[in-house]
C-alpha atoms as a PDB file:
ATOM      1  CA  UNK A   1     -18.688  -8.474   0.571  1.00  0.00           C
ATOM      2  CA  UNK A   2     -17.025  -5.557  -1.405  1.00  0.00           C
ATOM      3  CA  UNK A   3     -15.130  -5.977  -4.264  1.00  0.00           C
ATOM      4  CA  UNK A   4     -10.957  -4.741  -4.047  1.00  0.00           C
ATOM      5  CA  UNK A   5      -8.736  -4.242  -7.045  1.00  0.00           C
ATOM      6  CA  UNK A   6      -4.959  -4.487  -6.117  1.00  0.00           C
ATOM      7  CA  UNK A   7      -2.469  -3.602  -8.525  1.00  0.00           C
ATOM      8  CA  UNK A   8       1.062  -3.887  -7.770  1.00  0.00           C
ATOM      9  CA  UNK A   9       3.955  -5.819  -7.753  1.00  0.00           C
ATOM     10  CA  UNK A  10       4.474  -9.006  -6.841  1.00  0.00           C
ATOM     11  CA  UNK A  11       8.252  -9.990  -6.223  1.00  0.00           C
ATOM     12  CA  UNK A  12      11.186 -11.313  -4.727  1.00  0.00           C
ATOM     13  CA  UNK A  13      12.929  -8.975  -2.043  1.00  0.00           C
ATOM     14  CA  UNK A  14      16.626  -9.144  -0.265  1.00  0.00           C
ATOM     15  CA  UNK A  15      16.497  -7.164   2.425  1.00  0.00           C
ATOM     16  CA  UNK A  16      19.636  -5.738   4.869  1.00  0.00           C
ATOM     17  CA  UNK A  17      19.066  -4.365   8.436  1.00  0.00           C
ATOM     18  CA  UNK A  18      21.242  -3.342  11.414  1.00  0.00           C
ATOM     19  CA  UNK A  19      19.519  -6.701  12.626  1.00  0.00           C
ATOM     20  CA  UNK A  20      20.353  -8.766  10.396  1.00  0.00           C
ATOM     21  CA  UNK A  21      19.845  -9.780   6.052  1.00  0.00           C
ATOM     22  CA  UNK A  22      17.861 -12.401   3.794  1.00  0.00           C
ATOM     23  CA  UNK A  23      17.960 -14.317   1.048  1.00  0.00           C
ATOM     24  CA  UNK A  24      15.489 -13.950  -1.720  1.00  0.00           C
ATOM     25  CA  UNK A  25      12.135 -13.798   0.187  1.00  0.00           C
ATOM     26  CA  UNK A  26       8.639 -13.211  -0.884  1.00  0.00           C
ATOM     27  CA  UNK A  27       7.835  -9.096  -1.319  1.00  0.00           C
ATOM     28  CA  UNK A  28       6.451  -6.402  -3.271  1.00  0.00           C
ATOM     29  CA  UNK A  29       3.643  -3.979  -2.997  1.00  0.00           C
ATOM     30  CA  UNK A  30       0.411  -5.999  -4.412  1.00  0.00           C
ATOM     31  CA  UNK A  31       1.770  -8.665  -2.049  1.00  0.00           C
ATOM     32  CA  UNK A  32       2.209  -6.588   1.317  1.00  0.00           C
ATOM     33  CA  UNK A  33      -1.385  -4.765   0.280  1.00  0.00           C
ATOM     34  CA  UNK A  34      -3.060  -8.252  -0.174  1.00  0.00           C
ATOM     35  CA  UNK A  35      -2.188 -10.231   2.825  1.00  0.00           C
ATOM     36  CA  UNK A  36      -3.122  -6.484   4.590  1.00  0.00           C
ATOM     37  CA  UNK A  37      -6.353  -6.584   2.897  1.00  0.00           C
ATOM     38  CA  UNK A  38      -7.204 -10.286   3.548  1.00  0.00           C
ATOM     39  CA  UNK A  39      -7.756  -9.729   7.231  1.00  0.00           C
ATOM     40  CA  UNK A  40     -11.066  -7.716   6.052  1.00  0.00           C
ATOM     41  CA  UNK A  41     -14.346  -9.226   4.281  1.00  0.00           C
ATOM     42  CA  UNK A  42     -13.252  -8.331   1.106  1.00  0.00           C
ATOM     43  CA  UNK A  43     -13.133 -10.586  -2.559  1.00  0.00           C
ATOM     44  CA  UNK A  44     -10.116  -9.192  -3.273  1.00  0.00           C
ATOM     45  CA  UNK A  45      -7.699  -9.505  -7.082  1.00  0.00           C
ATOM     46  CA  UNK A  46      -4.598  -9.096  -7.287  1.00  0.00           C
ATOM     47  CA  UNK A  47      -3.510  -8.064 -10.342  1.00  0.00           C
ATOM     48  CA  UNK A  48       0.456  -8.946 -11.080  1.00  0.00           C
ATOM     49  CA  UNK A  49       3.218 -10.353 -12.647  1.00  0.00           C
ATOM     50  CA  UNK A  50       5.697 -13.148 -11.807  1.00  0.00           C
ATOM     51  CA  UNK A  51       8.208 -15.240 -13.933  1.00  0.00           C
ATOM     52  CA  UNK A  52       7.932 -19.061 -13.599  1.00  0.00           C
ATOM     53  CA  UNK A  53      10.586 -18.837 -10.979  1.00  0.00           C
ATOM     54  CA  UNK A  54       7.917 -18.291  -8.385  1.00  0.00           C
ATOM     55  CA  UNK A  55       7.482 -20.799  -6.302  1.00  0.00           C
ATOM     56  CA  UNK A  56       3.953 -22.382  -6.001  1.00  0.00           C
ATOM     57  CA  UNK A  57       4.191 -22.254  -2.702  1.00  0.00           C
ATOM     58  CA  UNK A  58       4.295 -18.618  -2.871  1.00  0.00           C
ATOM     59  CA  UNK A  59       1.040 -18.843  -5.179  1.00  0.00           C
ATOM     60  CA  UNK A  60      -1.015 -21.089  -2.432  1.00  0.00           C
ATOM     61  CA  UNK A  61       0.007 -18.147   0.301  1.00  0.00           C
ATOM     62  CA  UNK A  62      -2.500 -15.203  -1.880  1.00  0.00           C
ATOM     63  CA  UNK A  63      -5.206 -18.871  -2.461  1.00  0.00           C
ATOM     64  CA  UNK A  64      -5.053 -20.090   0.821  1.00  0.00           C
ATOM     65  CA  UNK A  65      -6.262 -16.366   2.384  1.00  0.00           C
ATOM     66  CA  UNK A  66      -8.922 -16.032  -0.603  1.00  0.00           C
ATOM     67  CA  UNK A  67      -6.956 -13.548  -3.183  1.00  0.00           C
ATOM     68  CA  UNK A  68      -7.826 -14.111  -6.396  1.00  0.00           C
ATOM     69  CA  UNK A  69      -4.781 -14.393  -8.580  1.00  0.00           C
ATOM     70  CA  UNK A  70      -6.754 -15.109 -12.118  1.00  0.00           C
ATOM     71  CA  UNK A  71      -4.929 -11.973 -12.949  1.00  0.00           C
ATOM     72  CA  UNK A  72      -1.462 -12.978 -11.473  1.00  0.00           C
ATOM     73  CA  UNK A  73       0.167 -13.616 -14.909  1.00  0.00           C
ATOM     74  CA  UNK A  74       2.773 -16.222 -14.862  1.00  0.00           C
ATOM     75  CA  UNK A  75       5.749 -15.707 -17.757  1.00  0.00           C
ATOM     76  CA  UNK A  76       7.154 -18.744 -19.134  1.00  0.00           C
ATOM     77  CA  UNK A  77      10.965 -18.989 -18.919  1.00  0.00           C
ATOM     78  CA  UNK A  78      10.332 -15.440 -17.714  1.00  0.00           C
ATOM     79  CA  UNK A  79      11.920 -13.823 -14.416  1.00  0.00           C
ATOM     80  CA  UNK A  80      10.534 -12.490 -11.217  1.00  0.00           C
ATOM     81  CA  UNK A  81      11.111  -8.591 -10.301  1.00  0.00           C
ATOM     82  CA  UNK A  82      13.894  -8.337  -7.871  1.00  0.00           C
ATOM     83  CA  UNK A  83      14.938  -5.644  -5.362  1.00  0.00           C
ATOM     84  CA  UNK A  84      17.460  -6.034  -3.002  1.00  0.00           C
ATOM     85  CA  UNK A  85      17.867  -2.967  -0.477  1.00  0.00           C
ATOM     86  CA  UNK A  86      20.379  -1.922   2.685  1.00  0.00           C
ATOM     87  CA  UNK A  87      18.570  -0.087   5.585  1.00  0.00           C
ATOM     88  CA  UNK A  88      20.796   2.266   7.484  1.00  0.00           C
ATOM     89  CA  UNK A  89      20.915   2.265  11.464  1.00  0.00           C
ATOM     90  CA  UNK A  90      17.687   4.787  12.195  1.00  0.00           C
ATOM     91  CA  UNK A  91      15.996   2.427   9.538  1.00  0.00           C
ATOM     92  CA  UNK A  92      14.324   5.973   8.150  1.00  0.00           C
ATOM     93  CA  UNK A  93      16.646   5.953   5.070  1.00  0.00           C
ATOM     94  CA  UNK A  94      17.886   2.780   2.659  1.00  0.00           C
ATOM     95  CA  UNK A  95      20.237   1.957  -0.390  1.00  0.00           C
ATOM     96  CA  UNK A  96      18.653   0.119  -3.317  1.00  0.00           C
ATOM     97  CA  UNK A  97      21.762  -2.388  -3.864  1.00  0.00           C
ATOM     98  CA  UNK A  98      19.900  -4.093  -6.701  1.00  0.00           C
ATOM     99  CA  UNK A  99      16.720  -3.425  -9.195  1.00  0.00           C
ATOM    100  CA  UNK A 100      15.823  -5.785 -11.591  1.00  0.00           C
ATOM    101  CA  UNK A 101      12.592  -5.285 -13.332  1.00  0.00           C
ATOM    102  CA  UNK A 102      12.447  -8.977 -15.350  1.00  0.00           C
ATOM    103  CA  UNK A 103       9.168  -9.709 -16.611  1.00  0.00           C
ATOM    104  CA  UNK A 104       8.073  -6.247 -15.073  1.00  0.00           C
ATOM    105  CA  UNK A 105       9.313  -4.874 -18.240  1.00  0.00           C
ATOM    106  CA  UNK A 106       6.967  -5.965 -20.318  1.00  0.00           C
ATOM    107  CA  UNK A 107       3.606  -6.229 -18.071  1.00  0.00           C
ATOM    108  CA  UNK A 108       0.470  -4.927 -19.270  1.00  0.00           C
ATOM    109  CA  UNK A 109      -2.474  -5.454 -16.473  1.00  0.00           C
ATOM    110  CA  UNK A 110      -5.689  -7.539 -16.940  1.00  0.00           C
ATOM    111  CA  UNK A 111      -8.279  -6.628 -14.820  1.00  0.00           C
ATOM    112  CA  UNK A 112      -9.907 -10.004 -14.496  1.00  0.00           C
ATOM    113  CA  UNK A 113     -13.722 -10.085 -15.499  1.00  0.00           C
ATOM    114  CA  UNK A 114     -15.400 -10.671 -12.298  1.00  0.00           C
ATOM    115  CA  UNK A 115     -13.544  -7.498 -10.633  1.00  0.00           C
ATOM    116  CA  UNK A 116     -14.156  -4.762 -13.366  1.00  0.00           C
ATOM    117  CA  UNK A 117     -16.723  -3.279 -11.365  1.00  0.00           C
ATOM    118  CA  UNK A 118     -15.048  -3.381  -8.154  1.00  0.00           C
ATOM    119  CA  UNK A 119     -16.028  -0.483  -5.568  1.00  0.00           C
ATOM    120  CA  UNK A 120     -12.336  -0.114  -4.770  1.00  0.00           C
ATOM    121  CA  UNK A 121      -9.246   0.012  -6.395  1.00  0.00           C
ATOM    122  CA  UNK A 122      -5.736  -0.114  -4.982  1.00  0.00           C
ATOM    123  CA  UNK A 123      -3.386   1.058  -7.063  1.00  0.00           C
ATOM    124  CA  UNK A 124       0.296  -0.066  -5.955  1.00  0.00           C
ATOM    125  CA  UNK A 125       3.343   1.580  -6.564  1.00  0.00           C
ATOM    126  CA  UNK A 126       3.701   0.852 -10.837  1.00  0.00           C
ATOM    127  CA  UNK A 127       4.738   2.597 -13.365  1.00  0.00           C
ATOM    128  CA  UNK A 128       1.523   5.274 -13.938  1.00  0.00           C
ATOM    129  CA  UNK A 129       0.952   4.063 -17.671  1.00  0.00           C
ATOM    130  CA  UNK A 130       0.204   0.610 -15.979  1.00  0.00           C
ATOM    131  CA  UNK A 131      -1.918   1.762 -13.446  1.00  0.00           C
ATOM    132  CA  UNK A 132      -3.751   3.665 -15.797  1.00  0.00           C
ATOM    133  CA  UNK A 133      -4.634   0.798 -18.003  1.00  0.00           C
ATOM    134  CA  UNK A 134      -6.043  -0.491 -14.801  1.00  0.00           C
ATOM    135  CA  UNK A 135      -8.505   2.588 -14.684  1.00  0.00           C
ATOM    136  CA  UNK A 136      -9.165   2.265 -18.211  1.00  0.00           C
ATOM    137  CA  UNK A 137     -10.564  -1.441 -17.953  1.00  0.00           C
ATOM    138  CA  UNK A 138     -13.087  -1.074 -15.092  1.00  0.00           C
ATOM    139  CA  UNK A 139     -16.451  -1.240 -16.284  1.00  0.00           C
ATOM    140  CA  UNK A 140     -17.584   1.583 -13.892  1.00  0.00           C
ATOM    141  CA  UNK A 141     -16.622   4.611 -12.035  1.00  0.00           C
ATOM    142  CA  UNK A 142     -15.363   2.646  -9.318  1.00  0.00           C
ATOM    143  CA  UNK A 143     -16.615   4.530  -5.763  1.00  0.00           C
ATOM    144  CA  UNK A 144     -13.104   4.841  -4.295  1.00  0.00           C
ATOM    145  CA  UNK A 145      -9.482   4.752  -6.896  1.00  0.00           C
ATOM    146  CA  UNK A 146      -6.776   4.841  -4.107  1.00  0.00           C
ATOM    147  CA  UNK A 147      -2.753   5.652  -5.717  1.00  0.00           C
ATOM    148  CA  UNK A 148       0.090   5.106  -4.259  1.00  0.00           C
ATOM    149  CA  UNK A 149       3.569   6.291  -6.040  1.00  0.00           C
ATOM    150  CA  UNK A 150       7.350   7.698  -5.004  1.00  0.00           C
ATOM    151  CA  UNK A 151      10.119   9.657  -6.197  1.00  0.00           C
ATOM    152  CA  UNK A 152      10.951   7.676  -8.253  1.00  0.00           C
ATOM    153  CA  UNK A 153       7.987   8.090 -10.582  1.00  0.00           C
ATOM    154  CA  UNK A 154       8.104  11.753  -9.827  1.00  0.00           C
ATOM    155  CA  UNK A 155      11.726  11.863 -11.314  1.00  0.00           C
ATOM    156  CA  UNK A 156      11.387   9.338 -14.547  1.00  0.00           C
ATOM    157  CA  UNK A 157       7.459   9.728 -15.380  1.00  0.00           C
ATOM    158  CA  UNK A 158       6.126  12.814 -13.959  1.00  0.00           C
ATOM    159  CA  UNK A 159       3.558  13.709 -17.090  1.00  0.00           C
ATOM    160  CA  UNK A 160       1.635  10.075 -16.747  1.00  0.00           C
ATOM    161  CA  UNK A 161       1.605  10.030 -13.073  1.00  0.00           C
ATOM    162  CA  UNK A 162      -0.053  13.712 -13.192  1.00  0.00           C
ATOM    163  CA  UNK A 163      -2.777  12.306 -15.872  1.00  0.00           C
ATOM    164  CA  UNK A 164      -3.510   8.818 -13.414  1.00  0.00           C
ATOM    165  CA  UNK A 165      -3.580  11.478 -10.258  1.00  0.00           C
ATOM    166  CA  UNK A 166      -6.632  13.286 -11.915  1.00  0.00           C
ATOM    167  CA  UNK A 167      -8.353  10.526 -11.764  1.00  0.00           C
ATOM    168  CA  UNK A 168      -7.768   9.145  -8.621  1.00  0.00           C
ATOM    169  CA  UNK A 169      -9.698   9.949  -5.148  1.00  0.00           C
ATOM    170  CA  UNK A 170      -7.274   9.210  -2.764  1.00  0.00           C
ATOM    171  CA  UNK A 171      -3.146   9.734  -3.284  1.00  0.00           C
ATOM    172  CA  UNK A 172      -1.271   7.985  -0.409  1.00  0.00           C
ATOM    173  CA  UNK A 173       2.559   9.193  -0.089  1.00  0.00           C
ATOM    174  CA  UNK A 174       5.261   9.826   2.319  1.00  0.00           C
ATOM    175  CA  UNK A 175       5.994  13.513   3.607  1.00  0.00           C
ATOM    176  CA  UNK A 176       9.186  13.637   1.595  1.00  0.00           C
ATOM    177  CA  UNK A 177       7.068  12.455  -1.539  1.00  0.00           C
ATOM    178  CA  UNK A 178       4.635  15.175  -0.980  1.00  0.00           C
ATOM    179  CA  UNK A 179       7.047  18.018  -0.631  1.00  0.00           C
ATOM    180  CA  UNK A 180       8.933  17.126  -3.807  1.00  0.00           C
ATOM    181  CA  UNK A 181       5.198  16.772  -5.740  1.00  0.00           C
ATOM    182  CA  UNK A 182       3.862  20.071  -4.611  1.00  0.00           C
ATOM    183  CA  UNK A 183       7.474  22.589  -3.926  1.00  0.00           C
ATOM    184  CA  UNK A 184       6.167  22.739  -0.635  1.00  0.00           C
ATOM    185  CA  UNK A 185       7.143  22.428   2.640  1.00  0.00           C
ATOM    186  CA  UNK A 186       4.461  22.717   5.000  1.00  0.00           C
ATOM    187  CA  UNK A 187       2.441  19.688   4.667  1.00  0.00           C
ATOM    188  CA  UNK A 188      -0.646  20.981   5.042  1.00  0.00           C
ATOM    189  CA  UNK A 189       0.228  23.587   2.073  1.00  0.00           C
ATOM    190  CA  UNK A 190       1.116  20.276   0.285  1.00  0.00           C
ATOM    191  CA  UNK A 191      -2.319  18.839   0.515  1.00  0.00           C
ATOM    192  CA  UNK A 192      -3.688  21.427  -0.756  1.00  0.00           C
ATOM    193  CA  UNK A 193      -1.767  22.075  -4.014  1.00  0.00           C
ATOM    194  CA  UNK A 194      -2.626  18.040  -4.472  1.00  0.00           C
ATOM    195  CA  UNK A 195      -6.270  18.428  -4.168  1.00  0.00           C
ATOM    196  CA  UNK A 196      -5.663  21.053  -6.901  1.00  0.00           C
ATOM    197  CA  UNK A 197      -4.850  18.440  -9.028  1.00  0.00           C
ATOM    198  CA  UNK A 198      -7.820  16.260  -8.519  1.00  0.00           C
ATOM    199  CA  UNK A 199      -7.424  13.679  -5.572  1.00  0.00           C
ATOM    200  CA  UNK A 200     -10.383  14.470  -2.745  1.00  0.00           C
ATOM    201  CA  UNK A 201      -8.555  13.412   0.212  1.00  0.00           C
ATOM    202  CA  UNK A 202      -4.424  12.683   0.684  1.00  0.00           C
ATOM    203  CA  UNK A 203      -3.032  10.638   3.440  1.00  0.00           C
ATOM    204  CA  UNK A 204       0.310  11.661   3.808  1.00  0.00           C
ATOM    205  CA  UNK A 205       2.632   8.810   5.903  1.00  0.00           C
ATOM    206  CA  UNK A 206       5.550   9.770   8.368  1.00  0.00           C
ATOM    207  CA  UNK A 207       6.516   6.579   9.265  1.00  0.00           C
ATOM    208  CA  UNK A 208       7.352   5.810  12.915  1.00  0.00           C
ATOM    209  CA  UNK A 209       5.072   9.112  13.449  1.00  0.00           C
ATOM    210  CA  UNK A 210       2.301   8.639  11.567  1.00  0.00           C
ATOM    211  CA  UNK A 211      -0.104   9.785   9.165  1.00  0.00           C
ATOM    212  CA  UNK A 212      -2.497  12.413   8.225  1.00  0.00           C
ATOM    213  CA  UNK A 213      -5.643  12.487   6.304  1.00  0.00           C
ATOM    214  CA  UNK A 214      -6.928  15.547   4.862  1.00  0.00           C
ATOM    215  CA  UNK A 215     -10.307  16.283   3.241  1.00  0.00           C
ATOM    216  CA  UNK A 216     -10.961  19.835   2.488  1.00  0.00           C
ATOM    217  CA  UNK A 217      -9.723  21.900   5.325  1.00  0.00           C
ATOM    218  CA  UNK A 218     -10.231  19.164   8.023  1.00  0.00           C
ATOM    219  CA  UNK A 219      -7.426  17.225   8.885  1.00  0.00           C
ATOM    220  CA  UNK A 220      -6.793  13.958  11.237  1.00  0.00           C
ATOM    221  CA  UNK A 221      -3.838  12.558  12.661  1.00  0.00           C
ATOM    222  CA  UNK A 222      -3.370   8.743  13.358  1.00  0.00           C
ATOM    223  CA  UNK A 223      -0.119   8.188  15.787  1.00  0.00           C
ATOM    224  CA  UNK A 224       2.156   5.273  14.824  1.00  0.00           C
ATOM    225  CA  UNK A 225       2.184   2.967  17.802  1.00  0.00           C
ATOM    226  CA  UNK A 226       5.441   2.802  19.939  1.00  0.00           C
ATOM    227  CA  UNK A 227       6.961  -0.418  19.538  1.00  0.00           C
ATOM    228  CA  UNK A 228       9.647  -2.464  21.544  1.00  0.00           C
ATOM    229  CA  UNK A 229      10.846  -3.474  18.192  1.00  0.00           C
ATOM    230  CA  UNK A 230      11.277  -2.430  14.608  1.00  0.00           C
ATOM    231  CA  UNK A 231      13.086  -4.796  12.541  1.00  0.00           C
ATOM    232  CA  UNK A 232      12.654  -4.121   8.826  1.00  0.00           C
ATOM    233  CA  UNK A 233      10.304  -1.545   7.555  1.00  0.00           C
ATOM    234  CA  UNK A 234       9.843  -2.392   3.719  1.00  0.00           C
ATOM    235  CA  UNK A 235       6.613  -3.224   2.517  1.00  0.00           C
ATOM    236  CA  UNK A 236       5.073  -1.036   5.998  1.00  0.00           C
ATOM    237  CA  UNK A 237       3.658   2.019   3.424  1.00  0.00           C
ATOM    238  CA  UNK A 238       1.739  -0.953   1.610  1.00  0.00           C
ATOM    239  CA  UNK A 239       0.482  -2.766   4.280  1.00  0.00           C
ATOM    240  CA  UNK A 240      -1.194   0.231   5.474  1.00  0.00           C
ATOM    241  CA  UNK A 241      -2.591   0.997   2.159  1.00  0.00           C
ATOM    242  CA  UNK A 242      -3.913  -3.023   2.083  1.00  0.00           C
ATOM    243  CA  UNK A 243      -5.195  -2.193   5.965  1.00  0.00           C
ATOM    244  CA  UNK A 244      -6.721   1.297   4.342  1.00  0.00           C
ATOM    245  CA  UNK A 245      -8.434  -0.179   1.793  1.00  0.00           C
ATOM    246  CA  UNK A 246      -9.542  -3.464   2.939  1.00  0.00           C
ATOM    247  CA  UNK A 247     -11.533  -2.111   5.691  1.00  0.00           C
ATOM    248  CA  UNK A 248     -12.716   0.638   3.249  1.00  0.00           C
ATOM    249  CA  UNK A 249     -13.972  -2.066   0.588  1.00  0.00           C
ATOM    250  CA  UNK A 250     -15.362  -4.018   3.893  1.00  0.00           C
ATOM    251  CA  UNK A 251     -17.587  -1.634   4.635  1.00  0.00           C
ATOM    252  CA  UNK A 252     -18.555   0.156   1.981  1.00  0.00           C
ATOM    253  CA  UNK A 253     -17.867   3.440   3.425  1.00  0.00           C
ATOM    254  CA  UNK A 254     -15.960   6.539   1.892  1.00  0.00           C
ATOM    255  CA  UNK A 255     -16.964   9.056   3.847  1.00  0.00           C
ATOM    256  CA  UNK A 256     -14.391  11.597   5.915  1.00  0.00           C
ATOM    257  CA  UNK A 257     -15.273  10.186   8.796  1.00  0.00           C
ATOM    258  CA  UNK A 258     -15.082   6.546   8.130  1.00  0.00           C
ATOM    259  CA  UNK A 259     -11.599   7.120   6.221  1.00  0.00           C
ATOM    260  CA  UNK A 260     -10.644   8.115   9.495  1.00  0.00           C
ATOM    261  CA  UNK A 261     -11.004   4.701  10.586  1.00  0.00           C
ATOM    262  CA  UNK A 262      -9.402   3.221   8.077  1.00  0.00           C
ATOM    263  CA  UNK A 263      -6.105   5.043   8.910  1.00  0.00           C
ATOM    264  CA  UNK A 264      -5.862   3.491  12.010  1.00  0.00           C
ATOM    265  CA  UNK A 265      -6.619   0.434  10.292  1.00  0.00           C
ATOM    266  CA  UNK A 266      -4.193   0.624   8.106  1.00  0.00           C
ATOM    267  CA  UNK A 267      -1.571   2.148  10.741  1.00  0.00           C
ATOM    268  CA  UNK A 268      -2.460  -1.060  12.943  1.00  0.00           C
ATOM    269  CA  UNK A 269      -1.668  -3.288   9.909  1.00  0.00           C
ATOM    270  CA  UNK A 270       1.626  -1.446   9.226  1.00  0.00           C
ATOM    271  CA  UNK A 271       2.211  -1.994  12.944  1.00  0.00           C
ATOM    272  CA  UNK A 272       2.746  -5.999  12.333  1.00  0.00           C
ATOM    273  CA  UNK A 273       4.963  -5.147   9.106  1.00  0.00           C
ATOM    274  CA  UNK A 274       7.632  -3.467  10.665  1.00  0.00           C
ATOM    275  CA  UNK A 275       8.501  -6.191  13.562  1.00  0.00           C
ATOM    276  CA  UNK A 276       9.933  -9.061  10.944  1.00  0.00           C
ATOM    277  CA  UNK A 277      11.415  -9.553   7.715  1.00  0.00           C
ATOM    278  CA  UNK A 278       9.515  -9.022   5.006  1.00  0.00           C
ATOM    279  CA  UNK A 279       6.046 -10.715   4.775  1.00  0.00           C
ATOM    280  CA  UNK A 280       6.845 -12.939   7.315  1.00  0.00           C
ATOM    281  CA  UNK A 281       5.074 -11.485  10.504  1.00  0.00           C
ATOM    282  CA  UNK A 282       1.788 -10.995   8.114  1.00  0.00           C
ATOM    283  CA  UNK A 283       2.163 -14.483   6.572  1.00  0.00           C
ATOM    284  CA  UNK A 284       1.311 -15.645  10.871  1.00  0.00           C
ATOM    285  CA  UNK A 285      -0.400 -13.154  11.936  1.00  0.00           C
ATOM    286  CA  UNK A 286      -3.837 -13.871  13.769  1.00  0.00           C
ATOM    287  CA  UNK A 287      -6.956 -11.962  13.570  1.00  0.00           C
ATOM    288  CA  UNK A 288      -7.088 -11.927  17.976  1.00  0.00           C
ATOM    289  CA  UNK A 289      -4.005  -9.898  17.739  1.00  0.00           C
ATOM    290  CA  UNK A 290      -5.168  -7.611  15.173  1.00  0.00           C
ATOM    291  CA  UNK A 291      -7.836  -6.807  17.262  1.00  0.00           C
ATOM    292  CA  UNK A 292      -5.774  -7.087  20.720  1.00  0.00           C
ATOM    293  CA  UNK A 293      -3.766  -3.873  18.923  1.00  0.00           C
ATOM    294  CA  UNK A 294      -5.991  -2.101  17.472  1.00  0.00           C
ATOM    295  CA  UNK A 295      -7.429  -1.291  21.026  1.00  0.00           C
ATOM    296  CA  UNK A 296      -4.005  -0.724  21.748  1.00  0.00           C
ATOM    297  CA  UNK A 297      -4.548   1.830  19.221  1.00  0.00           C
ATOM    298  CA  UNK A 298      -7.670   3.334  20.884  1.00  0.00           C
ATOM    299  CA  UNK A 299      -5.902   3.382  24.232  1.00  0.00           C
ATOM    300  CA  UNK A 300      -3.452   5.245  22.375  1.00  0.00           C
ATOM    301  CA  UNK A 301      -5.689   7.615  21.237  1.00  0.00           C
ATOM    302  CA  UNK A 302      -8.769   8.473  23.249  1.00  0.00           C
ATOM    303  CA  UNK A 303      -9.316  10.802  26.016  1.00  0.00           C
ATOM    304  CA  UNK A 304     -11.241  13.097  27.693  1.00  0.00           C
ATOM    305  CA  UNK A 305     -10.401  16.466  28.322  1.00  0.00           C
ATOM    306  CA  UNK A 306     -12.509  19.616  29.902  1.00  0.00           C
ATOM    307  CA  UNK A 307     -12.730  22.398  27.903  1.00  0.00           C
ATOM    308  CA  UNK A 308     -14.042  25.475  29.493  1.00  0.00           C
END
């Protein structure tokens, strides 16, 4: 069973939608990447923050599907991050109504003992400084440091997010993400500007149409898979990275090749995200229907053509 580190947040969420709006609900990247992740034979950490606001029922959800929350630090009398967003009608663009970073502030990440020589590491969107001290406490090279970030970190911290994305293997960001990293438009000019700066492969997301992988000068494209119904898409970027690598850490393979499975693993994943509030279509999803849509997927996907 291979060994996951997942850094990230672990919070409360209010979400708005053309379809409707919540209360405070359980979110947050580490959160959406470890119930992703769970549906893979991995020993997974999650490695967090919450105030003692969070419910324990919230706790049992990561316990209950085997996530190891050793490192899920609890702050006395201390608060849980809070966002609170507003999706607009083609659900493509949102408002952030509300930030509040709480005990977030503060947080400085302990690996626990038993993960620091994890094969794979997940690195959520963070601040880089904290994802950095993740790096900095494995006890080996780890064989696969995935990153995820946003503009946001490209705006407010871009000199500590260049010195984690040296390190890292894989960078995982949306096409409007890459084109404000690199100056570039064309994506594929984008990818390589970013291997220039030290990642070996980049899957760049487009949402409801996709992603791409590139290695080199190879390139793959995963489709997203036409749905009836998309209700809320927060949390969908990190539930593909938990899909990504959970069946990377599964299996133990990093190869080109194999990563291109794990796109469409992740994609799949992403797939259940989008068609509920939240965490709550993950929190009851099955394994049968994973696998009922991920040869969907292949369906999707495959054919035969004659080439002459």
């Amino acid at each position: 069973m291979g060994k996951l580190v997942i850094v990230g947040t672990v919070a409360f969420d209010a979400i708005e939608t053309p379809f409707g709006k919540t209360d405070k609900i359980l979110g947050g990247a580490a959160t959406f990447i470890g119930l992703a992740a769970s549906h893979f034979n991995v020993d997974a950490a999650v490695v967090s923050v919450v105030g003692d606001d969070f419910p324990k029922e919230y706790l049992d959800i990561f316990t209950d599907r085997d996530i190891d929350v050793s490192a899920l630090e609890v702050v006395p009398g201390g608060k849980t991050f809070f966002w609170k967003g507003k999706y607009h009608n083609d659900l493509n663009s949102r408002d952030t109504l509300v930030t509040e970073l709480n005990v977030l502030a503060d947080f400085s990440p302990v690996v626990p003992e038993g993960h620091r020589d994890a094969e794979v590491v997940m690195l959520g969107n963070l601040h880089p400084s904290v994802q950095m001290g993740v790096i900095q406490q494995m006890a080996k090279k780890p064989k696969l440091v995935v990153l995820d970030t946003m503009n946001f970190w490209m705006d407010n911290a871009l000199e500590p997010l260049m010195e984690v994305i040296k390190k890292v293997d894989v960078l995982t960001i949306n096409d409007e993400e890459a084109r404000q990293l690199t100056n570039e438009y064309s994506l594929v000019t984008a990818a390589q500007r970013i291997f220039e700066m030290g990642p070996k492969y980049v899957v760049i997301k487009k949402g409801e149409h996709g992603a791409l992988l590139f290695f080199k000068d190879e390139v793959f494209f995963a489709p997203a898979l036409p749905l009836k119904e998309v209700f809320d898409p927060t949390g969908a970027g990190d539930t593909f990275a938990g899909g990504f690598t959970g069946y990377l850490a599964s299996t133990g393979n990093h190869s080109f090749e194999n990563m291109k499975n794990a796109v469409i693993h992740g994609s799949n994943m992403a797939s259940f995200c989008v068609e509920r509030f939240g965490t709550e279509r993950l929190l009851e999803l099955k394994r049968e229907e994973v696998s009922r849509r991920l040869h969907q997927f292949k369906a999707l996907t495959q054919f035969d053509i004659e080439l002459k």
